[in-house]
N, C-alpha and C. Protein backbone atom coordinates (compact mmCIF):
# COMPACT_ATOMS: atom_id res chain seq x y z
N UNK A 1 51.53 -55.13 109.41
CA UNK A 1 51.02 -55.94 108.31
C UNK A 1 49.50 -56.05 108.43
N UNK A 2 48.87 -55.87 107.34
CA UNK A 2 47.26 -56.17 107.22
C UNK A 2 47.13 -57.36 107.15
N UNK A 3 46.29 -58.13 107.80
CA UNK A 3 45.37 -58.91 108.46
C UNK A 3 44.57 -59.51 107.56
N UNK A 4 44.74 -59.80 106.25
CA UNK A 4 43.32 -59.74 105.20
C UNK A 4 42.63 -60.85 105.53
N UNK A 5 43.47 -62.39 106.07
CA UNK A 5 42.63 -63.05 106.73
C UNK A 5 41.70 -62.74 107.70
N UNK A 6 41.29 -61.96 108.38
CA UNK A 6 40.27 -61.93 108.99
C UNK A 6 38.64 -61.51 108.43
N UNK A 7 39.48 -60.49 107.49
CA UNK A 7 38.36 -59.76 106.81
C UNK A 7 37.68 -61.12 105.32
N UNK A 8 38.32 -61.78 104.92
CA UNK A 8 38.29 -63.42 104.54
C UNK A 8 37.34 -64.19 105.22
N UNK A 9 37.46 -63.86 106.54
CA UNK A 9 36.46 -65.21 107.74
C UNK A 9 35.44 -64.52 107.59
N UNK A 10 34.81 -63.05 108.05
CA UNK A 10 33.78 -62.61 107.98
C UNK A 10 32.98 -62.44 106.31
N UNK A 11 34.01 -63.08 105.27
CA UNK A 11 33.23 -62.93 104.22
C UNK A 11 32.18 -64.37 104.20
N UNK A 12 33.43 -65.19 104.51
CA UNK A 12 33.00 -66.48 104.14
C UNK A 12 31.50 -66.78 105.52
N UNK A 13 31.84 -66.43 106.55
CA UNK A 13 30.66 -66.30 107.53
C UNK A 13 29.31 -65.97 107.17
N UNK A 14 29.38 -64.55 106.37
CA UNK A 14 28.43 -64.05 106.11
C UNK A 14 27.48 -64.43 104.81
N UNK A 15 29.19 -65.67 103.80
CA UNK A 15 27.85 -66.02 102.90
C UNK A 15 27.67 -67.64 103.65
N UNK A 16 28.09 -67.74 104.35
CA UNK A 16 27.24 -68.62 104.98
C UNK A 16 26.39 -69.23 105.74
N UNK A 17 26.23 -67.50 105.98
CA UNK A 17 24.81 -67.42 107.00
C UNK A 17 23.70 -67.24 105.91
N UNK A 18 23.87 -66.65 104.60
CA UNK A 18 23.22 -66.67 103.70
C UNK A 18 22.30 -67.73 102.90
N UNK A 19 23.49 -68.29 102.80
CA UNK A 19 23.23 -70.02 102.58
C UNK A 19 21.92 -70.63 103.17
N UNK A 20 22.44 -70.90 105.07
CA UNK A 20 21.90 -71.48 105.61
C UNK A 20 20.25 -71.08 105.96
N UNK A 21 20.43 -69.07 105.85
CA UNK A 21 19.16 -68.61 105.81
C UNK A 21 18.54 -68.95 104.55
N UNK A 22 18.73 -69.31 103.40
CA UNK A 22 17.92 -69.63 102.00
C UNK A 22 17.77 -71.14 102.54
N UNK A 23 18.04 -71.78 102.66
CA UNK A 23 18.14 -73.70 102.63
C UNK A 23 17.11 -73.54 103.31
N UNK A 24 17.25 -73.00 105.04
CA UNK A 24 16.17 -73.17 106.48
C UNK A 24 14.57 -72.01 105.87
N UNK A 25 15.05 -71.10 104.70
CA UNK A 25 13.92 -70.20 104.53
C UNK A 25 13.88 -69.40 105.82
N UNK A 26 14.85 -68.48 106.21
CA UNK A 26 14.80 -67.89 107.13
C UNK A 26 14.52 -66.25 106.64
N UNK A 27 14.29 -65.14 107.24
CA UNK A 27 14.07 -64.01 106.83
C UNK A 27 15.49 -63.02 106.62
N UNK A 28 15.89 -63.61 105.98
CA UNK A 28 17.66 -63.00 105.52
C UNK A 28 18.14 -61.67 106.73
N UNK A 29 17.17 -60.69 106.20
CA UNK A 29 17.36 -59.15 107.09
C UNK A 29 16.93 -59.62 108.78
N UNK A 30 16.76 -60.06 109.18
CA UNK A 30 16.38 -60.52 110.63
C UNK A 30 17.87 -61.03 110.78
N UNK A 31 18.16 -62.38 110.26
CA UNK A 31 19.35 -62.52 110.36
C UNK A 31 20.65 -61.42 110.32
N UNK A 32 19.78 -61.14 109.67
CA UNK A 32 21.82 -59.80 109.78
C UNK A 32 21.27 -58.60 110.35
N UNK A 33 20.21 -58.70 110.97
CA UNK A 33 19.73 -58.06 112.08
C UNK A 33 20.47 -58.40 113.81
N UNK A 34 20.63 -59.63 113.60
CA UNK A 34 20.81 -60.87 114.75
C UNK A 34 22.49 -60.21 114.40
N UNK A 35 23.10 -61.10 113.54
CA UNK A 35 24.15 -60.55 113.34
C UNK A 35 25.05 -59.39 113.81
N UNK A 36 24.06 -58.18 113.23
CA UNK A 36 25.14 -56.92 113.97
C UNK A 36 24.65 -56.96 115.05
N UNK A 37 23.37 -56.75 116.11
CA UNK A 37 23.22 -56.41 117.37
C UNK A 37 24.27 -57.42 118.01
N UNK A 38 24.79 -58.82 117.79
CA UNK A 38 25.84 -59.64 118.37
C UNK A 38 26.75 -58.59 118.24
N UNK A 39 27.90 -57.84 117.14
CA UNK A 39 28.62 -57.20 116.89
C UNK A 39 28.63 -56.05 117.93
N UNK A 40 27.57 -55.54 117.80
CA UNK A 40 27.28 -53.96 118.53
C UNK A 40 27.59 -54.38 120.27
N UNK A 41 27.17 -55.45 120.47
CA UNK A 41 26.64 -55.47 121.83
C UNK A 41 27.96 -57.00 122.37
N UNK A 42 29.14 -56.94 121.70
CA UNK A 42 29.93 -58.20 121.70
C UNK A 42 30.86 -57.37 122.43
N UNK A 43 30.92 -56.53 124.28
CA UNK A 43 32.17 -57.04 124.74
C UNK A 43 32.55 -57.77 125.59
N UNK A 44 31.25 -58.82 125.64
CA UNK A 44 31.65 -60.00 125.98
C UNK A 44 30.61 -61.24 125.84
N UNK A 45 30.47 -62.37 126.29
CA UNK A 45 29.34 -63.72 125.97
C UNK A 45 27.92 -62.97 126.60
N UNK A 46 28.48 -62.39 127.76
CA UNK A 46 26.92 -62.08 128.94
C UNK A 46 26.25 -61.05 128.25
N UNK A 47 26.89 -59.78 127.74
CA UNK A 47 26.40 -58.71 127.15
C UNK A 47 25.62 -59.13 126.29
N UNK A 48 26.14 -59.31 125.15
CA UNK A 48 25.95 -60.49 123.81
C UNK A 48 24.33 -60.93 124.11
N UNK A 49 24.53 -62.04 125.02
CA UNK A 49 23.20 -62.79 125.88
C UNK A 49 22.51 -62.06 126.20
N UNK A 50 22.72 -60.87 126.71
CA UNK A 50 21.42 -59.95 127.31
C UNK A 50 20.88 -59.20 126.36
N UNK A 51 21.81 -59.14 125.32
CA UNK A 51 21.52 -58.35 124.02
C UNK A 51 20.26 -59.15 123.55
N UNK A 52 20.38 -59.86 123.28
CA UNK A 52 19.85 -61.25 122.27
C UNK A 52 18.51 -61.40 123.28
N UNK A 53 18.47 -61.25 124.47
CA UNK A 53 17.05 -61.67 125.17
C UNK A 53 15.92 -60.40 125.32
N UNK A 54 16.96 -59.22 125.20
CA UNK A 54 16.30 -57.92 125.19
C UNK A 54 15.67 -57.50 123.74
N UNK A 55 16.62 -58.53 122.68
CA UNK A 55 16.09 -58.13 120.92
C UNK A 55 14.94 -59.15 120.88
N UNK A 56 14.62 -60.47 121.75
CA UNK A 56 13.33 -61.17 121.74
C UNK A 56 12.47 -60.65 122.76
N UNK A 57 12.59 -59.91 123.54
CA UNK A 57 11.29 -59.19 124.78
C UNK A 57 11.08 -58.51 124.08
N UNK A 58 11.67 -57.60 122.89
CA UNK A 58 11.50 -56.50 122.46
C UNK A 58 10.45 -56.89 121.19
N UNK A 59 11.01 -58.00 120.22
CA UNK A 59 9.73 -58.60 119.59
C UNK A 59 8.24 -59.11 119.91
N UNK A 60 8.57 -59.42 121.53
CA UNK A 60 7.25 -59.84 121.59
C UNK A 60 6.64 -58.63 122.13
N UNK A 61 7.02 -57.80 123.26
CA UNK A 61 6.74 -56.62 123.69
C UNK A 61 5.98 -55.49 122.14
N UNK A 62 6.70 -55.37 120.67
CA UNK A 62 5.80 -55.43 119.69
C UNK A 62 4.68 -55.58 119.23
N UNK A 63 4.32 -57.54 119.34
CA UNK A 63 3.09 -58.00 119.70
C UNK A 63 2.20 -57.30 120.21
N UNK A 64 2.25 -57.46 121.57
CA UNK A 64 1.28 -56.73 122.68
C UNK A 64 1.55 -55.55 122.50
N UNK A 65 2.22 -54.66 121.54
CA UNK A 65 1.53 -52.93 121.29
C UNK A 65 0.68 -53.62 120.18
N UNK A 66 1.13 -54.27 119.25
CA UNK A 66 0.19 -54.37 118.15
C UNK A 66 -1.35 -54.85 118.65
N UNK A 67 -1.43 -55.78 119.56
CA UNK A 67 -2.49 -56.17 119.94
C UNK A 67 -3.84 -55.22 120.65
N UNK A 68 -2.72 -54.19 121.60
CA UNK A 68 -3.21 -53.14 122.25
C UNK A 68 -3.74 -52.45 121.49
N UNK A 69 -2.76 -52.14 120.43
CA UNK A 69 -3.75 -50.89 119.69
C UNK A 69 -4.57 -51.19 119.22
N UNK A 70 -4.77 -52.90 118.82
CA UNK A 70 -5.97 -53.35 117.76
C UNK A 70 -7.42 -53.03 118.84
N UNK A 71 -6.73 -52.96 120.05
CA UNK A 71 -8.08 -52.96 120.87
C UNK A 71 -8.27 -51.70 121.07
N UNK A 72 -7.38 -50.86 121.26
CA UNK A 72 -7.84 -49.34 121.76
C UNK A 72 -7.95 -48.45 120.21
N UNK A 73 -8.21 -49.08 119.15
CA UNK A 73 -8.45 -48.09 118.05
C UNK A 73 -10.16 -48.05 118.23
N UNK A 74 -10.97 -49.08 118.20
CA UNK A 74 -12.28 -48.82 118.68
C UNK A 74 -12.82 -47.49 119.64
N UNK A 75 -12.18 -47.00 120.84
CA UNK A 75 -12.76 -46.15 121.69
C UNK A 75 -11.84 -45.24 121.14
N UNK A 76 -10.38 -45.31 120.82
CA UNK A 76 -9.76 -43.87 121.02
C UNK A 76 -9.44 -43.83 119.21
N UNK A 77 -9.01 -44.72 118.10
CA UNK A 77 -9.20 -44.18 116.73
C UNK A 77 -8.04 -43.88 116.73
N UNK A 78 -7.67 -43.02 115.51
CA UNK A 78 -6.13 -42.68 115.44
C UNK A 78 -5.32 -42.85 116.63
N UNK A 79 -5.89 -42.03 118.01
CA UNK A 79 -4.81 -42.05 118.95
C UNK A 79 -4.12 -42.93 119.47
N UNK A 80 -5.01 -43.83 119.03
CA UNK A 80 -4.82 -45.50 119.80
C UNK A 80 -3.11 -46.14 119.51
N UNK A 81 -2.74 -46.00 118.24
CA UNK A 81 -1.34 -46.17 117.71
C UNK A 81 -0.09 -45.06 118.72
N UNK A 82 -0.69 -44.20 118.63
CA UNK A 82 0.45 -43.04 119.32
C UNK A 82 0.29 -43.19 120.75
N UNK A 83 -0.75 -43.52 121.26
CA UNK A 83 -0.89 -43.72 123.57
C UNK A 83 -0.18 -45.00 123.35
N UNK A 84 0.07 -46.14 122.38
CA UNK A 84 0.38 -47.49 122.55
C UNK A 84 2.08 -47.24 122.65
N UNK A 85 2.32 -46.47 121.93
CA UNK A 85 3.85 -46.11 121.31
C UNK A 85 4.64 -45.39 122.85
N UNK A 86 3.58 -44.41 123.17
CA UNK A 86 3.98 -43.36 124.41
C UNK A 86 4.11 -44.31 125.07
N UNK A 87 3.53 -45.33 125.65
CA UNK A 87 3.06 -46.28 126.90
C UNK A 87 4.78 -47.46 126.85
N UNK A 88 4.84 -47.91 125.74
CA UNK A 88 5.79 -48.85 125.17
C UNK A 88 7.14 -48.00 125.53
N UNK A 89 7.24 -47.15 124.54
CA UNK A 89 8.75 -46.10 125.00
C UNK A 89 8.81 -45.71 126.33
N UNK A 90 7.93 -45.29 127.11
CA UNK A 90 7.86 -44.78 128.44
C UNK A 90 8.63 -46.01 129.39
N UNK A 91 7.73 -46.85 129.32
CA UNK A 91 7.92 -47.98 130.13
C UNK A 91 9.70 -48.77 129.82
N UNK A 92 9.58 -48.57 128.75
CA UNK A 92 11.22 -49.07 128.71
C UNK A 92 12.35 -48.33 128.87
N UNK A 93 12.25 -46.56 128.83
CA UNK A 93 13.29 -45.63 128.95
C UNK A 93 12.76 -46.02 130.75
N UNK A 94 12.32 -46.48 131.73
CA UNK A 94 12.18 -46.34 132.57
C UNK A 94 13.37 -47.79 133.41
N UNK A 95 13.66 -48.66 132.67
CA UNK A 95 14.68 -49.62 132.43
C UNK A 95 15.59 -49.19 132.29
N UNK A 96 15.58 -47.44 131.76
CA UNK A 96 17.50 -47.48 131.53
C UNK A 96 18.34 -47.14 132.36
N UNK A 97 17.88 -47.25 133.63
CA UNK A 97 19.23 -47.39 135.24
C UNK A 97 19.04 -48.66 135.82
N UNK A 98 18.35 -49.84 135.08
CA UNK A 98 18.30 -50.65 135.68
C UNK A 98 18.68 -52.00 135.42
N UNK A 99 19.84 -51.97 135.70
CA UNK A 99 20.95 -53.52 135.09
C UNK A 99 20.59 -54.40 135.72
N UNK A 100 20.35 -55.58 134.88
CA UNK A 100 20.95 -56.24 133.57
C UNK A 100 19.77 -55.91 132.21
N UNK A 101 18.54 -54.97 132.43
CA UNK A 101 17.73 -54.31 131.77
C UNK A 101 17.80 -53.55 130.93
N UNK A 102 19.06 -52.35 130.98
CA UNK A 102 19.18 -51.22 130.58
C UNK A 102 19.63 -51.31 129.08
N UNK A 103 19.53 -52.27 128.32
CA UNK A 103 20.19 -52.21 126.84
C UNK A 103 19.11 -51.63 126.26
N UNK A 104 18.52 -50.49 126.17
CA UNK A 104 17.21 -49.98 125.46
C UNK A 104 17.31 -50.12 124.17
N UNK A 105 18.50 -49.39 123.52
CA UNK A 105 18.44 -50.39 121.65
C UNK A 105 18.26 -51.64 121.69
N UNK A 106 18.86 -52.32 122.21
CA UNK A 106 17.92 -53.76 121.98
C UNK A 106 16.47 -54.27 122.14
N UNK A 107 16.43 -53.57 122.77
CA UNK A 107 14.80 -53.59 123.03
C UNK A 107 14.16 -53.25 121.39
N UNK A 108 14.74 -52.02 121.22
CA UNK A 108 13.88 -51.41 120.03
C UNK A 108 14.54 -52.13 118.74
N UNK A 109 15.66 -52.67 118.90
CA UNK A 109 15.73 -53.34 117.78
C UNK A 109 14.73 -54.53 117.51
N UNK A 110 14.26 -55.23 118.62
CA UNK A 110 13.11 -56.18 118.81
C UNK A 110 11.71 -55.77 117.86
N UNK A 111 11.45 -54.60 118.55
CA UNK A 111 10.75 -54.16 118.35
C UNK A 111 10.32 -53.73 116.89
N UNK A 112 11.78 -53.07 116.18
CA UNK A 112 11.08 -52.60 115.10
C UNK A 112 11.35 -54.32 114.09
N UNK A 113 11.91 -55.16 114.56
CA UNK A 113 11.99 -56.82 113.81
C UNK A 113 10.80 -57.03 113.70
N UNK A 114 9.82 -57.05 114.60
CA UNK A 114 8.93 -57.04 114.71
C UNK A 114 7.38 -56.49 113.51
N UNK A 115 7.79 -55.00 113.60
CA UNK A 115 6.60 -54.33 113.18
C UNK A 115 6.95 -54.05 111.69
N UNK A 116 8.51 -54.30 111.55
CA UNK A 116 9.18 -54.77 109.86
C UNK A 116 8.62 -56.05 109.37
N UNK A 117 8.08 -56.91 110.01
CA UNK A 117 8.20 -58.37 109.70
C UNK A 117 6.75 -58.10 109.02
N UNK A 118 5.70 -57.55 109.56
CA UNK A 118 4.43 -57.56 108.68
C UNK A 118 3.92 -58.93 109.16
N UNK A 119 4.14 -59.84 110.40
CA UNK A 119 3.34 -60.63 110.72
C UNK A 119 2.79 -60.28 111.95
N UNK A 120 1.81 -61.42 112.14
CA UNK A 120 0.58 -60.94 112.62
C UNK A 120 0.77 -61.73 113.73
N UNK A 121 0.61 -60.42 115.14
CA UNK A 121 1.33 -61.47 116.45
C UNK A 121 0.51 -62.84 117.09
N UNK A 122 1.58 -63.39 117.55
CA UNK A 122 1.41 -64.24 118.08
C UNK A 122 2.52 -66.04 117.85
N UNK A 123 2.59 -66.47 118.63
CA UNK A 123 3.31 -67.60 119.41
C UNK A 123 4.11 -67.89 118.32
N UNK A 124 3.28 -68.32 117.31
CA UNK A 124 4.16 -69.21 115.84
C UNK A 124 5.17 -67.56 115.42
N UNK A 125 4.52 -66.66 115.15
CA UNK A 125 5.39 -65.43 114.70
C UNK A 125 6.95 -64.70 115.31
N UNK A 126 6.21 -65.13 116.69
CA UNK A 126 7.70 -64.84 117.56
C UNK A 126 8.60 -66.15 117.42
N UNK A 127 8.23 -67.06 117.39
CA UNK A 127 9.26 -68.53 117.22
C UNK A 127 9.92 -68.02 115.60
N UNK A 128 9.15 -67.51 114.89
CA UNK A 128 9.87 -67.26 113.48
C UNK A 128 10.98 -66.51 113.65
N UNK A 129 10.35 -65.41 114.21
CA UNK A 129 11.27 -64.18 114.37
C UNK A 129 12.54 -64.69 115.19
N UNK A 130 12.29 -65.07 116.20
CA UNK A 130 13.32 -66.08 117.24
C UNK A 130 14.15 -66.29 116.85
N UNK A 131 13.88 -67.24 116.18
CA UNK A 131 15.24 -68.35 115.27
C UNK A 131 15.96 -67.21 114.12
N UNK A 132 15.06 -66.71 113.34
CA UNK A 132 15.79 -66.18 112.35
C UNK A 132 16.98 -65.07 113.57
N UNK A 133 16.22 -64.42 114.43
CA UNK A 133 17.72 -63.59 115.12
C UNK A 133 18.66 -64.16 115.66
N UNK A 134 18.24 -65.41 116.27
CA UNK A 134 19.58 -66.44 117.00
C UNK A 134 20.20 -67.19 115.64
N UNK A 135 20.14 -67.27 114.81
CA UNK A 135 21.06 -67.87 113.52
C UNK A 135 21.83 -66.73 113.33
N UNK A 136 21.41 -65.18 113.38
CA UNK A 136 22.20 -64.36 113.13
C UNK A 136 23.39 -64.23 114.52
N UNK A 137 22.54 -64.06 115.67
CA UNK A 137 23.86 -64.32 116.64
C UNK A 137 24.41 -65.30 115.99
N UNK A 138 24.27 -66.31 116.25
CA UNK A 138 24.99 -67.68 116.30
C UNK A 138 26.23 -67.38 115.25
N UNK A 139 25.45 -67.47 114.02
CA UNK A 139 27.14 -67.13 113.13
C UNK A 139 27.71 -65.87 113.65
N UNK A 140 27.48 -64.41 114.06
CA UNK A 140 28.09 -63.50 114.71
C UNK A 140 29.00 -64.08 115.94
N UNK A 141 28.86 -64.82 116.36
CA UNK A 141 29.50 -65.00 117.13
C UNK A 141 30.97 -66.48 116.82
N UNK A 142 30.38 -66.80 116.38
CA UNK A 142 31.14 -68.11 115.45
C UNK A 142 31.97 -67.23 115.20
N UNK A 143 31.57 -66.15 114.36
CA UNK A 143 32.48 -65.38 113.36
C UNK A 143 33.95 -64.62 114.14
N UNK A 144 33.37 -64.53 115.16
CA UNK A 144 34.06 -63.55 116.58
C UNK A 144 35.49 -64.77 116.97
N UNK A 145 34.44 -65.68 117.43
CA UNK A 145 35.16 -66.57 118.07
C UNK A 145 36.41 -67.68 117.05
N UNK A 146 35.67 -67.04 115.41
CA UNK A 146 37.31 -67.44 114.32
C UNK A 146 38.52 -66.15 114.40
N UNK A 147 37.55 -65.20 114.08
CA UNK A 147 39.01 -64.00 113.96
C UNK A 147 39.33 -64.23 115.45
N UNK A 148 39.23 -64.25 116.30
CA UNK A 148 40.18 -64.16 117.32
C UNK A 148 41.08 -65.59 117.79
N UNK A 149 40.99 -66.67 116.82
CA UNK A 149 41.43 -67.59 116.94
C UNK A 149 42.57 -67.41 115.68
N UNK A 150 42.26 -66.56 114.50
CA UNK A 150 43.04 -66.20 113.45
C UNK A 150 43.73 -65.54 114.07
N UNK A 151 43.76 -64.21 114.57
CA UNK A 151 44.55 -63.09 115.77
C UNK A 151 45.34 -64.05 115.97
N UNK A 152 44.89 -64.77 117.07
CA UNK A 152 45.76 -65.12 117.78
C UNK A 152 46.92 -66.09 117.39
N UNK A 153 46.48 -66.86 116.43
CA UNK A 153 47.65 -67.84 115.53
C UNK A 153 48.24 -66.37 114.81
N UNK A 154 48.26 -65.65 114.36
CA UNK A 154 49.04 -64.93 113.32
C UNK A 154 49.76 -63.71 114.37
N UNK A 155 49.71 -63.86 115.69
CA UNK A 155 50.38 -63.01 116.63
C UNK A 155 51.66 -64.27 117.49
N UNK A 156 51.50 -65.36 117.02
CA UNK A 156 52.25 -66.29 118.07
C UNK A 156 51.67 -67.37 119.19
């Protein structure tokens, strides 16, 4: 038998992450940014968590390329964007044997939240970015923690 209740919870979840992102003025796509990386990275609370701290290092880690390059376009000019990029990717594929580190898409999902957002780094920008991705966990995981409470009532 199909299940349609479940697929029901994630509707109602998702417009009510909608909701809450219009009321709070949150950045909708960040949120359901937040959202799937919970999904992608949900097989279990810790993963999830490391997901979610690696998609905010990865925003601010953003920052400081953006900042870098603002400084190294003066001496080096075009190149300054592409040594910032090499330096950034380098340094984090260098994380990927090293657990509880190694989630490198999360990182870059940070990252490109970040350089999508069109704001201009610093402290207040990452607190924006912040919240709008933990509202998207937050209901992602809400959402997790109903269907498997639906599952489980409709199995006995």
């Amino acid at each position: 038998m199909v299940r349609r209740g479940g697929a029901f919870i994630v509707g109602i979840m998702a417009a009510c992450a909608v909701v809450v992102a219009q009321w709070c003025d949150l950045r909708l796509w960040v949120m359901f940014l937040g959202w799937t990386a919970c999904f992608l990275f949900f097989p279990d609370i810790k993963h999830a968590a490391f997901a979610a701290l690696h998609n905010i290092i990865g925003i601010a880690l953003g920052m400081v390329a953006a900042i870098v390059t603002t400084l190294l376009v003066a001496p080096l000019g075009s190149a300054a964007a592409p040594l910032a990029v090499l330096a950034l990717a380098t340094g984090l594929m260098l994380l990927e044997h090293r657990p509880p580190f190694n989630n490198i898409p999360s990182y870059f999902i940070g990252l490109t939240i970040y350089f999508a957002s069109g704001l201009a780094p610093g402290v207040l920008s990452w607190v924006y970015l912040t919240v709008d991705l933990a509202v998207g966990y937050a209901f992602a995981f809400a959402t997790i923690c109903l269907r498997g409470a639906y599952d489980r009532a409709m199995t006995g």
